[in-house]
C-alpha atoms as a PDB file:
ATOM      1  CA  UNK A   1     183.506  55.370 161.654  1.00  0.00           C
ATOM      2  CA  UNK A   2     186.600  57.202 163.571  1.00  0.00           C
ATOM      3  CA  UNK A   3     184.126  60.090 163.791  1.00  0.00           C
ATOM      4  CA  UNK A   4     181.734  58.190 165.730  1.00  0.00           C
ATOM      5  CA  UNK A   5     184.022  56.451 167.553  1.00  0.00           C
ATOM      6  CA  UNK A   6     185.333  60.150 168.904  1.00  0.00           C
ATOM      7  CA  UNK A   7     181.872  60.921 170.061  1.00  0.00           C
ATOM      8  CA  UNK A   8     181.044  57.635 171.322  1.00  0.00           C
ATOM      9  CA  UNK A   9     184.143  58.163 173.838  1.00  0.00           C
ATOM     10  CA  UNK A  10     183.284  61.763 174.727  1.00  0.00           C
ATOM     11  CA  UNK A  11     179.718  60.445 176.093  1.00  0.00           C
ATOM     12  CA  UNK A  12     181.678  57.996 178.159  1.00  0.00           C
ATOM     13  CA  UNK A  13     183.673  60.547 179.088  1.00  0.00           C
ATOM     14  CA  UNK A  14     180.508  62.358 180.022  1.00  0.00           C
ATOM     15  CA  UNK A  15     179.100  59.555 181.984  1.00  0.00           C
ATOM     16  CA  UNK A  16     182.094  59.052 184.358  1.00  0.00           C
ATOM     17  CA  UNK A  17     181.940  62.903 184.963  1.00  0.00           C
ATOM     18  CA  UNK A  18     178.739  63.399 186.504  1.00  0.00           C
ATOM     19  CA  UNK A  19     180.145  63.854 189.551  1.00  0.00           C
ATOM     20  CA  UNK A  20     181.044  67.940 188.697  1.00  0.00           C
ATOM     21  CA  UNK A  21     184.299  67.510 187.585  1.00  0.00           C
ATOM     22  CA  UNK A  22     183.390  67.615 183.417  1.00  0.00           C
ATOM     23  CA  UNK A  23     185.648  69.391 181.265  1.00  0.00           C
ATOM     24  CA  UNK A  24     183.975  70.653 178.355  1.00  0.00           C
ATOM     25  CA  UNK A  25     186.960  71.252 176.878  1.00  0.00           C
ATOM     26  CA  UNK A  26     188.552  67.644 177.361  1.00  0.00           C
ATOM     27  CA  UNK A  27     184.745  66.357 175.860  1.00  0.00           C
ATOM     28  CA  UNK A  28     185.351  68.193 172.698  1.00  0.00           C
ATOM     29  CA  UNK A  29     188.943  67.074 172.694  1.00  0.00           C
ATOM     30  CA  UNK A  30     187.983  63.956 172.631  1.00  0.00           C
ATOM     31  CA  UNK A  31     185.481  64.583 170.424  1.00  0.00           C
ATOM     32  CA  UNK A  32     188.071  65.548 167.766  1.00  0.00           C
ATOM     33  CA  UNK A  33     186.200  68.784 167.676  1.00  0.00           C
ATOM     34  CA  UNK A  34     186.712  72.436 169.291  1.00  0.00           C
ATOM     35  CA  UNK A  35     184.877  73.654 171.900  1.00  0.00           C
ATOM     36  CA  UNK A  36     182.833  75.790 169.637  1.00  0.00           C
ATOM     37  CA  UNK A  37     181.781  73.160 166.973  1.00  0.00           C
ATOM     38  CA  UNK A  38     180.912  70.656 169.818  1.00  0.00           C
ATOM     39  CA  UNK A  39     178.325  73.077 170.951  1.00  0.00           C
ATOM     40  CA  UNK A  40     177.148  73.791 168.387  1.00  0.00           C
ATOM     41  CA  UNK A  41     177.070  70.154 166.391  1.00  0.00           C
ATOM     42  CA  UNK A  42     175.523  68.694 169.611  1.00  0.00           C
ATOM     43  CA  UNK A  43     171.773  70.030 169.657  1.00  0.00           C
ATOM     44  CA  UNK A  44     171.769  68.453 165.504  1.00  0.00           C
ATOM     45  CA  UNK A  45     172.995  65.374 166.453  1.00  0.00           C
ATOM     46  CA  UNK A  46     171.230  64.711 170.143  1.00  0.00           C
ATOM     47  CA  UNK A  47     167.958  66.835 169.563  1.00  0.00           C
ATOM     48  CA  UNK A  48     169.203  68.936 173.306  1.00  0.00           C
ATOM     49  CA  UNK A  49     171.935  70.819 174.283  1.00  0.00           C
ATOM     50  CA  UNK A  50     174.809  69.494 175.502  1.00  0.00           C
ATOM     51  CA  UNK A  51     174.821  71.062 178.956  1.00  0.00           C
ATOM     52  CA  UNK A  52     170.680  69.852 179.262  1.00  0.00           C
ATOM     53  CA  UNK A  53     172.084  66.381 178.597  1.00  0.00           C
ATOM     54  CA  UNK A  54     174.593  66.218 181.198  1.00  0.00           C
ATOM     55  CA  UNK A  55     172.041  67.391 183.653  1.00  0.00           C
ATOM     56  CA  UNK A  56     169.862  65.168 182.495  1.00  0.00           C
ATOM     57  CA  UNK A  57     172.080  61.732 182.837  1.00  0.00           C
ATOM     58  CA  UNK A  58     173.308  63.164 186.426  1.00  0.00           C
ATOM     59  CA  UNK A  59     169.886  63.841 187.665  1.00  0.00           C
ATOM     60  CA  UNK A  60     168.487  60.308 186.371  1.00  0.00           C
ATOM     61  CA  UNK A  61     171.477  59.000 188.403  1.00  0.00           C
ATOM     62  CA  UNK A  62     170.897  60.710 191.361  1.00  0.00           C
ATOM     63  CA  UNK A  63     166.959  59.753 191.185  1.00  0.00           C
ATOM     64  CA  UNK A  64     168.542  55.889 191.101  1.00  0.00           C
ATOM     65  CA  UNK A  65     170.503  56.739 193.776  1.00  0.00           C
ATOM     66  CA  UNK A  66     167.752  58.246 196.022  1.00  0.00           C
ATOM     67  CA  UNK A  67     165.926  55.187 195.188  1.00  0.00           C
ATOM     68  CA  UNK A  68     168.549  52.057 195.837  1.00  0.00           C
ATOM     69  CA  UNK A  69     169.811  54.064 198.742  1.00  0.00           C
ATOM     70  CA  UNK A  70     169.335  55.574 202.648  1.00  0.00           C
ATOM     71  CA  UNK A  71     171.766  58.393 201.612  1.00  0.00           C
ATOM     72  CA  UNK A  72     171.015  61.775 202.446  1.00  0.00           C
ATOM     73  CA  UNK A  73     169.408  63.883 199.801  1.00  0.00           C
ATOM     74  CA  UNK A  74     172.676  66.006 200.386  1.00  0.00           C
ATOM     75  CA  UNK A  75     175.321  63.754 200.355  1.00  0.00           C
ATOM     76  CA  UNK A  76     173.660  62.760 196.533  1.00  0.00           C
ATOM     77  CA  UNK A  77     173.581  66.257 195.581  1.00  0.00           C
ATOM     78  CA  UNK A  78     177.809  66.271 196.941  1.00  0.00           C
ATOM     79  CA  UNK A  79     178.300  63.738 194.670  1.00  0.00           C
ATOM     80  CA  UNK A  80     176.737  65.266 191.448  1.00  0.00           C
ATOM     81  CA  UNK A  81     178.747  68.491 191.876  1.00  0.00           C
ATOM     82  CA  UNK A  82     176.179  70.754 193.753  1.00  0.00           C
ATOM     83  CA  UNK A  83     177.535  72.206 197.167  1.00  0.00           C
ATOM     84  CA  UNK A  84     174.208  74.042 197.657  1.00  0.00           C
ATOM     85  CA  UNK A  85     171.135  71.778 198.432  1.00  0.00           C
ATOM     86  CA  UNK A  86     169.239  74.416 196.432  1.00  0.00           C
ATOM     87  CA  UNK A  87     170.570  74.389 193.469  1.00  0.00           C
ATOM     88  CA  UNK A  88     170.554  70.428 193.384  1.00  0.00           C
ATOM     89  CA  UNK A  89     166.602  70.624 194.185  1.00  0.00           C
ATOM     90  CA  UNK A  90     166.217  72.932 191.753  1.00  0.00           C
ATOM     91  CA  UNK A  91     168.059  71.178 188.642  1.00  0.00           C
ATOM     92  CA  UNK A  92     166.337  67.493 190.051  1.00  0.00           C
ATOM     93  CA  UNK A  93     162.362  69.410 190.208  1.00  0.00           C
ATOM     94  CA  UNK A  94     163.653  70.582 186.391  1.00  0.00           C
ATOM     95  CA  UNK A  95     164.124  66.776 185.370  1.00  0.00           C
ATOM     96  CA  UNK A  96     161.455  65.001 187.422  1.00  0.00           C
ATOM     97  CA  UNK A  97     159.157  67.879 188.333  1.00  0.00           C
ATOM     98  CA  UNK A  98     159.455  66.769 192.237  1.00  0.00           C
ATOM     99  CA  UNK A  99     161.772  67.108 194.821  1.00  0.00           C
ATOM    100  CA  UNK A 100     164.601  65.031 195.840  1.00  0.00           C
ATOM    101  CA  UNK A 101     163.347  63.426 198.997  1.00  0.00           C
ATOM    102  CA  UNK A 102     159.669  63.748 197.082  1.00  0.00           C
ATOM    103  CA  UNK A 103     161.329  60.183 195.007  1.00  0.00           C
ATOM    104  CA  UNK A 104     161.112  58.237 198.239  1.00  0.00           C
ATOM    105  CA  UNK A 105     157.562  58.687 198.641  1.00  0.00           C
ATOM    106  CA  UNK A 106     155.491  55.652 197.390  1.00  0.00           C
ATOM    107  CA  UNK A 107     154.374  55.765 193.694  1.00  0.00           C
ATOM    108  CA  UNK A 108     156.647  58.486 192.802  1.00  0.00           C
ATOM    109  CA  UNK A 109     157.088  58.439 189.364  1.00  0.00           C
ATOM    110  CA  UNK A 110     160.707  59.390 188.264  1.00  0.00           C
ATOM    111  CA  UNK A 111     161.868  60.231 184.893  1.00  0.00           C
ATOM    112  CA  UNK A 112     164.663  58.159 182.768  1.00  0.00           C
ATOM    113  CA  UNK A 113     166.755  60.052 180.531  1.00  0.00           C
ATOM    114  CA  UNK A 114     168.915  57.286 178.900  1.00  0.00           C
ATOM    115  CA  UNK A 115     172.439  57.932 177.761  1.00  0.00           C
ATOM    116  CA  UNK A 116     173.060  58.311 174.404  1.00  0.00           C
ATOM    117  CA  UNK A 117     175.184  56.464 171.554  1.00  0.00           C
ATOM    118  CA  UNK A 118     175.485  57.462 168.582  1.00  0.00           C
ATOM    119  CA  UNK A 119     175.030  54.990 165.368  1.00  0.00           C
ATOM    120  CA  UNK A 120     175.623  55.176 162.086  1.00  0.00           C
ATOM    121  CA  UNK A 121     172.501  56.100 160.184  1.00  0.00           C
ATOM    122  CA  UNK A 122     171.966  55.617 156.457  1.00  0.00           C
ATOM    123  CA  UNK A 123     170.144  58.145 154.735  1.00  0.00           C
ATOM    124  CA  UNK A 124     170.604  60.052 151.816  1.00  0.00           C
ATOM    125  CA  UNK A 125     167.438  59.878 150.037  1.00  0.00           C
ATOM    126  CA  UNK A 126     167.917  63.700 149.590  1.00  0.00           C
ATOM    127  CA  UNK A 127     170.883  64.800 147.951  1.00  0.00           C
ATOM    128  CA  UNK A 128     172.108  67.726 148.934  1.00  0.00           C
ATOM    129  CA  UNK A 129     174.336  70.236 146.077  1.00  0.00           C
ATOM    130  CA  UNK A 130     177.371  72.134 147.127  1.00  0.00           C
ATOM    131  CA  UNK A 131     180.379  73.618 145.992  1.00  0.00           C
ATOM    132  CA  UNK A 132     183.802  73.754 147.378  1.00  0.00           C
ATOM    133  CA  UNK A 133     185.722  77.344 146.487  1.00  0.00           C
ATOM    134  CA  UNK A 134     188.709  78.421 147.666  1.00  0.00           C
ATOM    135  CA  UNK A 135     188.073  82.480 149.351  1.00  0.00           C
ATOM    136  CA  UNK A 136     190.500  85.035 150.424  1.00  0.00           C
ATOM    137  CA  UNK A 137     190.411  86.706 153.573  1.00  0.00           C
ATOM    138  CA  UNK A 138     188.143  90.100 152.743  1.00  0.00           C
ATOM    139  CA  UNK A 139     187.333  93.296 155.168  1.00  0.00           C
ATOM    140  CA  UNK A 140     183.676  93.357 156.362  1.00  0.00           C
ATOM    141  CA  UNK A 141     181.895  96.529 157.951  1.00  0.00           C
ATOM    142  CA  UNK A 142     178.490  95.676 160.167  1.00  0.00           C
ATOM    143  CA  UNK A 143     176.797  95.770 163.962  1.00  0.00           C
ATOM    144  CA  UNK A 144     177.731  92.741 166.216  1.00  0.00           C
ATOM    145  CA  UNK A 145     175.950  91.481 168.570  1.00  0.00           C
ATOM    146  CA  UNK A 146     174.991  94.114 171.322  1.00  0.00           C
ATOM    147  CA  UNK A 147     174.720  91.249 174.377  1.00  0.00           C
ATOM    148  CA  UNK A 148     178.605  90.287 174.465  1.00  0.00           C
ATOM    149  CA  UNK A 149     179.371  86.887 173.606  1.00  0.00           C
ATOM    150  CA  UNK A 150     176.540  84.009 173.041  1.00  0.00           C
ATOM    151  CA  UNK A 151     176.169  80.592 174.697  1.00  0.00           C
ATOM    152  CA  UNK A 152     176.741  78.828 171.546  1.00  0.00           C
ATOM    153  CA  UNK A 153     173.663  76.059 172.547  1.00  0.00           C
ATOM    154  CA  UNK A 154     171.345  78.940 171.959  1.00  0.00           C
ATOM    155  CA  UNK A 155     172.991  80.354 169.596  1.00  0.00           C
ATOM    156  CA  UNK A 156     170.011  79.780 166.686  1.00  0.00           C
ATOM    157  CA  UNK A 157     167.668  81.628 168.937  1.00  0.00           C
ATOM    158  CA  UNK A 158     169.962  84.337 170.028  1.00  0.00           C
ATOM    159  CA  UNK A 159     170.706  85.110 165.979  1.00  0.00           C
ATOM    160  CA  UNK A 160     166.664  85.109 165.431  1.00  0.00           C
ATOM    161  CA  UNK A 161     166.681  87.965 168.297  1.00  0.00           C
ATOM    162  CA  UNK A 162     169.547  89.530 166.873  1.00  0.00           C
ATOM    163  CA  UNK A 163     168.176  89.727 163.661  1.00  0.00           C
ATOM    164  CA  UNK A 164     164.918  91.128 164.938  1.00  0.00           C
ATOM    165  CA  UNK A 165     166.334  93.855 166.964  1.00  0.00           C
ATOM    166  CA  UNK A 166     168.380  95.218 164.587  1.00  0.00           C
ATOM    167  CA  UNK A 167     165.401  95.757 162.516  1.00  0.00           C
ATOM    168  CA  UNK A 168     165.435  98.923 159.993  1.00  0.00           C
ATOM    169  CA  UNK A 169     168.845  99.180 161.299  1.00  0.00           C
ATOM    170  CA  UNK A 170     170.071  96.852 158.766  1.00  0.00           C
ATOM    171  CA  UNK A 171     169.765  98.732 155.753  1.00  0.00           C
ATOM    172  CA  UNK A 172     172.725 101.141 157.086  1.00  0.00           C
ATOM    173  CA  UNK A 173     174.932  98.121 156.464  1.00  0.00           C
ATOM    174  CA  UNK A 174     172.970  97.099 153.497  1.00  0.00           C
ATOM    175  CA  UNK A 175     174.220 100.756 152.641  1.00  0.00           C
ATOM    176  CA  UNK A 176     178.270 100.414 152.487  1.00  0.00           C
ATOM    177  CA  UNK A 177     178.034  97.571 149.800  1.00  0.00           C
ATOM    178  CA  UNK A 178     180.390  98.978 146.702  1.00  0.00           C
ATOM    179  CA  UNK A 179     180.311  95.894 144.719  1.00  0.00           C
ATOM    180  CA  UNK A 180     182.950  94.404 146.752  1.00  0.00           C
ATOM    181  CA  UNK A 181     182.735  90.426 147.039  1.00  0.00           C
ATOM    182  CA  UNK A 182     181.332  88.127 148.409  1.00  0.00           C
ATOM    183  CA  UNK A 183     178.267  90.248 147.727  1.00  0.00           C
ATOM    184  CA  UNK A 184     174.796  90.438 149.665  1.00  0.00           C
ATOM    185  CA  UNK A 185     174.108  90.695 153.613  1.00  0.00           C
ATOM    186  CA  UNK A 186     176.305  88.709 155.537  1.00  0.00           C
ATOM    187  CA  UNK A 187     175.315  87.347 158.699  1.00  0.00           C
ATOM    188  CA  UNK A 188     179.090  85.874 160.028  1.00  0.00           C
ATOM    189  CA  UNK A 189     179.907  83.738 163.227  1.00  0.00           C
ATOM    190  CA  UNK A 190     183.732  84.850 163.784  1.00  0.00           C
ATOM    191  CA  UNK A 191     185.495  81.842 165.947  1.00  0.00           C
ATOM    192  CA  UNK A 192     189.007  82.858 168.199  1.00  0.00           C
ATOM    193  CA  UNK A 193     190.934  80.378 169.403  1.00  0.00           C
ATOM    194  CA  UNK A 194     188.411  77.743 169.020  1.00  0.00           C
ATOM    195  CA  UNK A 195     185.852  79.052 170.285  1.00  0.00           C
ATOM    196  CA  UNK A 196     182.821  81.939 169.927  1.00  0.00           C
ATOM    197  CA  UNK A 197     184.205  85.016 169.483  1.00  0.00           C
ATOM    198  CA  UNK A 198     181.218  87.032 167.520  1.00  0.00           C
ATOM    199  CA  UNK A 199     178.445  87.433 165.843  1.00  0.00           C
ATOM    200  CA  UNK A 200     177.702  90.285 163.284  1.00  0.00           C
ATOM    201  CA  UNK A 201     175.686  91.388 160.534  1.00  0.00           C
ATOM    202  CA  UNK A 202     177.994  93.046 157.955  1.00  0.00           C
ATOM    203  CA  UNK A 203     178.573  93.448 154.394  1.00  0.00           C
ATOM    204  CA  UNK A 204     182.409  92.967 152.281  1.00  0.00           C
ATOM    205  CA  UNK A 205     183.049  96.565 151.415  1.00  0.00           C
ATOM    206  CA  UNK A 206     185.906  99.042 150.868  1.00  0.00           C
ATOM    207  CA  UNK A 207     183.877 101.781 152.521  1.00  0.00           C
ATOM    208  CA  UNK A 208     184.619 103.858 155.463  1.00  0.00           C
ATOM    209  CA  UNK A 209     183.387 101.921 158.960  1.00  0.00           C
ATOM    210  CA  UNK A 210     180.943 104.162 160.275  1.00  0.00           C
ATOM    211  CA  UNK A 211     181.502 105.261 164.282  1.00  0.00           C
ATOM    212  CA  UNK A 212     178.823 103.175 165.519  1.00  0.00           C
ATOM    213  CA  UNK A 213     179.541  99.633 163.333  1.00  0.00           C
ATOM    214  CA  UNK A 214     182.619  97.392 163.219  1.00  0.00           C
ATOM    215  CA  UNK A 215     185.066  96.307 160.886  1.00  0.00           C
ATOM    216  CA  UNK A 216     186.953  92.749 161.203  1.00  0.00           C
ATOM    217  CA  UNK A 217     188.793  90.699 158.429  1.00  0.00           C
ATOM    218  CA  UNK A 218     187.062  87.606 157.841  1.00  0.00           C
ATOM    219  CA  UNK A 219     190.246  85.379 157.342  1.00  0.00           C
ATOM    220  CA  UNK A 220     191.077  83.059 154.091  1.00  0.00           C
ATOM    221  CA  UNK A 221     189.673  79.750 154.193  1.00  0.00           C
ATOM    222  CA  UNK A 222     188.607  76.612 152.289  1.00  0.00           C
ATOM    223  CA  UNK A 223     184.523  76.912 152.071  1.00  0.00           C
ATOM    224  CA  UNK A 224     181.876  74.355 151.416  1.00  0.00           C
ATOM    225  CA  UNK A 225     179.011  76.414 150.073  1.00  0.00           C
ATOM    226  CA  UNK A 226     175.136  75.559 150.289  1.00  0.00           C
ATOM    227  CA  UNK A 227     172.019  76.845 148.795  1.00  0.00           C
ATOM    228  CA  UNK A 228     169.174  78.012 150.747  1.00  0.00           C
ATOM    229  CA  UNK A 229     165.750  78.434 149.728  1.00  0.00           C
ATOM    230  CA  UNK A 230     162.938  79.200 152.671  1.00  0.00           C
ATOM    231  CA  UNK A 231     161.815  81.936 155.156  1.00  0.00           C
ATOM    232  CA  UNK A 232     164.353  82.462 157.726  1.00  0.00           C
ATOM    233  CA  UNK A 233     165.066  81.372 160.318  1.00  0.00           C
ATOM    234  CA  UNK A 234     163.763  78.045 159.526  1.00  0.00           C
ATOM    235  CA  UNK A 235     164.995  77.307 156.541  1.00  0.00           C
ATOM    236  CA  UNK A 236     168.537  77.983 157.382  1.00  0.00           C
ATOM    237  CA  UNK A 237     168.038  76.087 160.752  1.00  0.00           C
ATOM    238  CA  UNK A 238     166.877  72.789 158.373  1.00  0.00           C
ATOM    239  CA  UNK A 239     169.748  73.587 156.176  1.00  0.00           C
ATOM    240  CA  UNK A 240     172.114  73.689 158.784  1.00  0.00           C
ATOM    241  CA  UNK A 241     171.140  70.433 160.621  1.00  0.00           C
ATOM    242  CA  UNK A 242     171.546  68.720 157.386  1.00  0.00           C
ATOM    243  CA  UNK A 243     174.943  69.760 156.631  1.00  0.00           C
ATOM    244  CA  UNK A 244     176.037  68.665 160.440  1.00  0.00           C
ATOM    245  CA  UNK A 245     174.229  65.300 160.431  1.00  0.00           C
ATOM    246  CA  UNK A 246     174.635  64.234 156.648  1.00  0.00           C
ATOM    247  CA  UNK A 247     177.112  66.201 154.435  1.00  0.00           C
ATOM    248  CA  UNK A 248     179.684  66.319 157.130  1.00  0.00           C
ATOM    249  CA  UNK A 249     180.187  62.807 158.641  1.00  0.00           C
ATOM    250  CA  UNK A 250     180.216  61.331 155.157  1.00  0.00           C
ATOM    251  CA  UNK A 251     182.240  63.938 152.965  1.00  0.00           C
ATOM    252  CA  UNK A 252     185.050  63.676 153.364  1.00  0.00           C
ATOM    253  CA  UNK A 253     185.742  66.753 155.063  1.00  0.00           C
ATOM    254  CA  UNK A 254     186.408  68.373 158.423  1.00  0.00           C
ATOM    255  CA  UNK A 255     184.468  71.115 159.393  1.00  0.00           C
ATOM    256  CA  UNK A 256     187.265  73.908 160.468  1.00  0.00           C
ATOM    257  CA  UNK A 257     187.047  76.167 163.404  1.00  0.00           C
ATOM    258  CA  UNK A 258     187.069  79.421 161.413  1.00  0.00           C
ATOM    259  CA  UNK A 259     184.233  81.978 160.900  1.00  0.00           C
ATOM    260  CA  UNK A 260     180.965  80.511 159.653  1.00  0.00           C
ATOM    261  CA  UNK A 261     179.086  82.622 156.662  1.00  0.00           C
ATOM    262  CA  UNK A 262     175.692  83.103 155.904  1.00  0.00           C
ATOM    263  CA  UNK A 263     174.923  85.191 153.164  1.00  0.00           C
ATOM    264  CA  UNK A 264     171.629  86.321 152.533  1.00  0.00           C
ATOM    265  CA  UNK A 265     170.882  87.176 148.645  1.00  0.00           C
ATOM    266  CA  UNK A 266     167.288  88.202 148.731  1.00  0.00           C
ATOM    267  CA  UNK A 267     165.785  91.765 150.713  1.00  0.00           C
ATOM    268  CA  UNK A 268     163.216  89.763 152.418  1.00  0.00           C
ATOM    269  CA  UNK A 269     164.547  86.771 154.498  1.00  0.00           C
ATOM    270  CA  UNK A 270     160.925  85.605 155.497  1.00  0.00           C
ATOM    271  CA  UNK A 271     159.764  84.639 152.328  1.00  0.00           C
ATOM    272  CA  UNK A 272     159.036  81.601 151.182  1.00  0.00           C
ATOM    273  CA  UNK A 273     161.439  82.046 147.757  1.00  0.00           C
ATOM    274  CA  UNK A 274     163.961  83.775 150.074  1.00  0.00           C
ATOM    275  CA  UNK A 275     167.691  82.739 148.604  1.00  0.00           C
ATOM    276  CA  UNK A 276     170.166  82.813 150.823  1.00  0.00           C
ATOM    277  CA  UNK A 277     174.103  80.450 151.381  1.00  0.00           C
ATOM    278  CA  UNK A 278     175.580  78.779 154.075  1.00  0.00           C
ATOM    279  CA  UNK A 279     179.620  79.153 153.742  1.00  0.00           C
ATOM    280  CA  UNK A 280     181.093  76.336 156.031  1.00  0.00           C
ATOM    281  CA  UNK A 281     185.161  76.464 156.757  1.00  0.00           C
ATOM    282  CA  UNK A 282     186.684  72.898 155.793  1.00  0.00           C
ATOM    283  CA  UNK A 283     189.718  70.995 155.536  1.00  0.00           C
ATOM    284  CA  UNK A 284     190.327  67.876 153.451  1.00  0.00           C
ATOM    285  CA  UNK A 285     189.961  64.600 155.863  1.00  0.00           C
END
């Protein structure tokens, strides 16, 4: 229950920062979380991204407050952290699909996006298999990402298009595998200082790193390990949302902010019998 009680507190936290002044940061404080699992763990557990929730709950109060009020459309738009009348009309049409001073006209029809708690939910009528194994820190060659560091609430798409344009591409990494382990394509999310540092698709190997790849260290860590079986990307996105929502709050573990593996055992990742591991970086609880 602590767990809930963490993100029960950040919302409120969310809700009396409306205003502009939210710290991301302090939210996934309080969360008990890092900045880059809070992103992340928030589109499984809320169905939206965090930042599209916030601008949700501050546009549904500012469409209350164009309602209850006589306030000018900009001194509203002040209040919820946009200097620009612009931007605020912009971000309100996004929510409401109508303008800010459109909600005074008679009949408008406004949208409510309620604020969120989370509850305890009692599933389990799946179970799910995993292992926990204990993996020293190994050298991996590959390509990261080309377009710099991801917004982590996207980050599921922004792999799909990663994996896509890299294309025939990937068999040069596929390439510089020597029988070096953990064997099989590795697609790894590498976390610095809490947050998103990287994302690359590389193989273990002793080889030489080729001028136009990468090599980084993927450090030692405690893993939770989970079968796959399914055409990407959907399959791993299921997997995934199952391990946040279900294994995690009730395992007795901590999910720790090191890199994140997936390793991909099977030549073609769209099939239907594809085989492929999510490694997860825990601590005991």
């Amino acid at each position: 229950m602590s767990q809930l009680k963490h993100l029960n507190d950040a919302l409120a936290y969310i809700e009396e920062h409306l205003d502009g002044t939210l710290d991301t940061g302090e939210v996934a404080r309080i969360a008990a979380c890092s900045a880059y699992q809070l992103k992340r763990m928030f589109p499984y557990l809320a169905g939206i991204t965090l930042s599209e929730y916030v601008r949700r709950r501050a546009m549904t109060r500012a469409a209350q407050d164009l309602l209850a009020t006589d306030e000018k459309v900009i001194d509203i738009a002040l209040r919820y952290g946009y200097e620009s009348p612009t931007a605020f009309s912009k971000a309100f049409r996004r929510v409401h699909g109508m303008s800010p001073s459109d909600v005074r006209q008679p009949g408008a029809q406004v949208t409510l996006h309620p604020r969120l708690i989370f509850t305890l939910s009692v599933k389990g009528e799946e179970p799910m298999d995993y292992r926990i194994i204990e993996q020293s820190a190994f050298r991996v060659v590959g390509i990261p990402s080309a377009n710099g560091k991801w917004d982590l609430e996207d980050a599921g798409a922004k792999a799909a298009e990663y994996w896509e344009e890299l294309g025939a591409d990937v068999h040069k990494v596929v390439n510089l595998m020597d029988g070096s382990e953990p064997a099989g394509l590795l697609g790894v999310q590498f976390c610095k200082d809490g947050d998103f540092d990287c994302y690359m698709a590389c193989v273990a190997t002793n080889q030489p790193c080729p001028n136009e790849m990468e090599e980084r260290v993927v450090a030692a860590a405690t893993y939770a390990v989970f079968e796959c079986e399914g055409a990407m990307p959907d399959a791993m996105n299921d997997l995934w949302h199952r391990i946040l929502t279900e294994w995690l709050p009730s395992s007795g573990y901590e999910w720790e902010s090191k890199t994140d593996v997936e390793r991909y055992l099977t030549p073609n990742m769209i099939s239907p019998d594809s085989r492929s591991e999510v490694w997860l970086p825990v601590v005991k609880r």
